[in-house]
C-alpha atoms as a PDB file:
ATOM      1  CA  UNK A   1     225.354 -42.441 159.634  1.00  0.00           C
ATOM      2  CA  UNK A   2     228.736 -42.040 161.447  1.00  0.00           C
ATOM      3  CA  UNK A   3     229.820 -40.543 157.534  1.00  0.00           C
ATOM      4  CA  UNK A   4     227.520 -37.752 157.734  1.00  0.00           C
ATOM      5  CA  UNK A   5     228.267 -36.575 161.145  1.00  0.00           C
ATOM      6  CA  UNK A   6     232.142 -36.521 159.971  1.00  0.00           C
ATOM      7  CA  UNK A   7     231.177 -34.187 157.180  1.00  0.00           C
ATOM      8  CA  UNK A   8     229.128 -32.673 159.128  1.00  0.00           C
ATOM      9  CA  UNK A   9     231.238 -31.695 161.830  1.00  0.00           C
ATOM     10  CA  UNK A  10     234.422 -31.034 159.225  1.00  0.00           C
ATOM     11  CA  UNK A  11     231.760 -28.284 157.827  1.00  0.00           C
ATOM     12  CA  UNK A  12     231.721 -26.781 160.902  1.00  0.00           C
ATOM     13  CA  UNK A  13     235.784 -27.092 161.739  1.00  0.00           C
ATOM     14  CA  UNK A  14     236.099 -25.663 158.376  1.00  0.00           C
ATOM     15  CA  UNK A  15     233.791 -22.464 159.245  1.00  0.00           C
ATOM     16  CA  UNK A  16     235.139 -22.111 162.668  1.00  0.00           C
ATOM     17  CA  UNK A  17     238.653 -22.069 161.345  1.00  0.00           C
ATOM     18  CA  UNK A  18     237.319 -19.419 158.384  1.00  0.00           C
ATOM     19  CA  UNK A  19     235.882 -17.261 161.181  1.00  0.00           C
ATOM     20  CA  UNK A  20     239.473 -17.604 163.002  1.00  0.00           C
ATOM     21  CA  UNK A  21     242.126 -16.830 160.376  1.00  0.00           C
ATOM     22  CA  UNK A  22     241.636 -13.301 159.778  1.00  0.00           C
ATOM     23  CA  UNK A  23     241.810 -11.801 156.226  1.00  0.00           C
ATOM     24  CA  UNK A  24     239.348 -13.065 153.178  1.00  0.00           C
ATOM     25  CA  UNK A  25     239.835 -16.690 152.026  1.00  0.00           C
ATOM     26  CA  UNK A  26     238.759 -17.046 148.502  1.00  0.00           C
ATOM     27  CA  UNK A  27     237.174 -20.751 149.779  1.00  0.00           C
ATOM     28  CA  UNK A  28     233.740 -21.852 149.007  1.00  0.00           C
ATOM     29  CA  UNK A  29     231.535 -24.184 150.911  1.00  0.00           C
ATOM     30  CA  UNK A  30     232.949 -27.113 149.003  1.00  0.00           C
ATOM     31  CA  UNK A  31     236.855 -25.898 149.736  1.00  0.00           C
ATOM     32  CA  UNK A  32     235.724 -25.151 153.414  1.00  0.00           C
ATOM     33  CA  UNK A  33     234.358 -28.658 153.849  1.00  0.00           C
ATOM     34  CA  UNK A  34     236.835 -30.347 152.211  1.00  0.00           C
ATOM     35  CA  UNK A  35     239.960 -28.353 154.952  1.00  0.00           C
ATOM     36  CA  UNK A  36     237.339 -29.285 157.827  1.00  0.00           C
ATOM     37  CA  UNK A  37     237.694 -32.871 156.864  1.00  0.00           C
ATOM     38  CA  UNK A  38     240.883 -33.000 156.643  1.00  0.00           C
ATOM     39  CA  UNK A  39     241.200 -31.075 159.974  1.00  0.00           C
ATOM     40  CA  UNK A  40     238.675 -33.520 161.325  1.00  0.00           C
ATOM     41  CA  UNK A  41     240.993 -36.187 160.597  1.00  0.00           C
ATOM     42  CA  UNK A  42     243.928 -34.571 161.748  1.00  0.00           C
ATOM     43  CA  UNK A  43     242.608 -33.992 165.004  1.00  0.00           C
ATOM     44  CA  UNK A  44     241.050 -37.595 165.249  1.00  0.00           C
ATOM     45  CA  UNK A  45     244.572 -38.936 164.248  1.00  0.00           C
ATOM     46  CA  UNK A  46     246.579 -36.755 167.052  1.00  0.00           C
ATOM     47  CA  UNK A  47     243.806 -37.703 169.584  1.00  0.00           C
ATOM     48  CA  UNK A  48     243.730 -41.063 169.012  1.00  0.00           C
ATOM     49  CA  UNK A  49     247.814 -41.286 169.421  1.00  0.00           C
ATOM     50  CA  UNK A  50     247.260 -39.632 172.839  1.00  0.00           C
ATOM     51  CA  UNK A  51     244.709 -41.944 173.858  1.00  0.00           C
ATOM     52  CA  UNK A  52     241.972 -40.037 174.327  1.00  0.00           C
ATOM     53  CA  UNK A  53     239.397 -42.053 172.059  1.00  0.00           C
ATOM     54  CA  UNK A  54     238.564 -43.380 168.610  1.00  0.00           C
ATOM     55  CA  UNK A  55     239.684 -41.201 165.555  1.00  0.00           C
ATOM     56  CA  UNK A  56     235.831 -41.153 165.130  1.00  0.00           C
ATOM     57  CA  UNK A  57     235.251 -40.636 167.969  1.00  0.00           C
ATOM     58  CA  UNK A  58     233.766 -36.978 169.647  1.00  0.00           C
ATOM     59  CA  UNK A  59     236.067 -35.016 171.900  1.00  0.00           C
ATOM     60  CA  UNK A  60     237.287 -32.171 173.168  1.00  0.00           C
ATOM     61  CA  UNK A  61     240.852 -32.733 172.427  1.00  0.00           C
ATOM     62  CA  UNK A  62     240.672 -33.462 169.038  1.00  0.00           C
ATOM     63  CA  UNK A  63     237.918 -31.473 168.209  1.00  0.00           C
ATOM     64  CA  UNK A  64     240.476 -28.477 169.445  1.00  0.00           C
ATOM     65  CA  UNK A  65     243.316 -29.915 167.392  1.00  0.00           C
ATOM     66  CA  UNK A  66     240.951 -29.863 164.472  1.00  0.00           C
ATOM     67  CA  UNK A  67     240.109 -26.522 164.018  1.00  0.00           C
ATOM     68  CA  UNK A  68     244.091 -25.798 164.861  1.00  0.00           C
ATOM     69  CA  UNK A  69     245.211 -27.620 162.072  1.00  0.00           C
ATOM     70  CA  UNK A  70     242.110 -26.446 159.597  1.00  0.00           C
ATOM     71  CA  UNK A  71     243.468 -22.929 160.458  1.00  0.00           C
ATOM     72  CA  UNK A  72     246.954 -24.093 159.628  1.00  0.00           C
ATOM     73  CA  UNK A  73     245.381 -25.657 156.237  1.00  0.00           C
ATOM     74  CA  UNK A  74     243.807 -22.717 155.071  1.00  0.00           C
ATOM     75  CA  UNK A  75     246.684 -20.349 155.263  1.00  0.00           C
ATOM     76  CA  UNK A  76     248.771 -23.179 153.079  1.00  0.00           C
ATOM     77  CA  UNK A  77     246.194 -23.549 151.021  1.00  0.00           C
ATOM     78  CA  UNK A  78     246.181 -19.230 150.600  1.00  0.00           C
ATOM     79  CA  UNK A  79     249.918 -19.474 149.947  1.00  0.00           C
ATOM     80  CA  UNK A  80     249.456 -22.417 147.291  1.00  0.00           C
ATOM     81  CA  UNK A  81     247.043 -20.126 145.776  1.00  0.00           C
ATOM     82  CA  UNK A  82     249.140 -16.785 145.972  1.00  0.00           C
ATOM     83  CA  UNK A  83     251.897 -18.540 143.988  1.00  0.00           C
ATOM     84  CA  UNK A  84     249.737 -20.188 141.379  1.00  0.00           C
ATOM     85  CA  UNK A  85     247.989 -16.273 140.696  1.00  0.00           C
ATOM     86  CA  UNK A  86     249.512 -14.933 137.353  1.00  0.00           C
ATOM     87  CA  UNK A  87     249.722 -10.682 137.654  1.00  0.00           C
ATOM     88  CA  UNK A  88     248.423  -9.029 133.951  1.00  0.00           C
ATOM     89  CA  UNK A  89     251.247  -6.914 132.760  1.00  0.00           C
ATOM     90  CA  UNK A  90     248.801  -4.167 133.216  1.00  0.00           C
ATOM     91  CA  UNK A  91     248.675  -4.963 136.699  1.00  0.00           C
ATOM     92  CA  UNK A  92     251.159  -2.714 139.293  1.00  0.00           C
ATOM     93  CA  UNK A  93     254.045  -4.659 140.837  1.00  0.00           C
ATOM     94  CA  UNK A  94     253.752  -2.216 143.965  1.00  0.00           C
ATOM     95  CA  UNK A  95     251.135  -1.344 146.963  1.00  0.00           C
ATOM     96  CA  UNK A  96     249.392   1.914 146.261  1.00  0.00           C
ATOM     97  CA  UNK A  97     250.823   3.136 149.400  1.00  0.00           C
ATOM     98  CA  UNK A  98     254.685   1.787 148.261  1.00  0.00           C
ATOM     99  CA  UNK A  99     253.784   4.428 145.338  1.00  0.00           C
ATOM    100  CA  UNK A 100     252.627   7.297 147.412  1.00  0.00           C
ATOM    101  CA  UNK A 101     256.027   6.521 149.842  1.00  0.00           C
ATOM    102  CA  UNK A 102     258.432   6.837 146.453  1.00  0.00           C
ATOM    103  CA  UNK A 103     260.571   9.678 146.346  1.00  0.00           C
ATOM    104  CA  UNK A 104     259.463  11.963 143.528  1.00  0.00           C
ATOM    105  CA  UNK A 105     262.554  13.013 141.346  1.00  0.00           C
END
């Protein structure tokens, strides 16, 4: 029972820290519970070293921590994902307003 709470809970880190980091994240639900969790645990794991419960255990502290580091996780998870997107060679290696700014010769 204790298992579904912790996924259950890491599905809402995960959409609290979506609704946080601005911008579009190309994360499904699956993606978003799978950050949460691993937020979830982070925040568990700092919590517990301060001595403020069980890494299982409910609490303010780590449930802050959580979402903190599920933010955090999504952005290096965008940035693994920027790198690892091939451009077409059809594709324009500059901003549509870099183009309009372009001196015209």
């Amino acid at each position: 029972m204790a298992i579904i709470g912790f996924l259950v809970f890491g599905l809402i880190v995960g959409a609290l820290a979506r609704l946080i980091k601005p911008g579009r994240q190309n994360l499904g639900l699956l993606g978003t519970l799978v950050l949460g969790v691993i937020g979830s645990l982070i925040g568990g794991i700092v919590a517990s070293a301060l001595g403020t419960g069980d890494i299982f255990e409910l609490n303010i502290l780590g449930a802050i921590v959580a979402i903190v580091a599920a933010v955090l996780l999504i952005g290096v998870v965008e940035g693994f994902m920027g790198k690892n997107k091939k451009r077409s060679p059809s594709e324009p290696t500059h901003s549509p307003d870099e183009q309009r700014r372009a001196p015209t010769t």
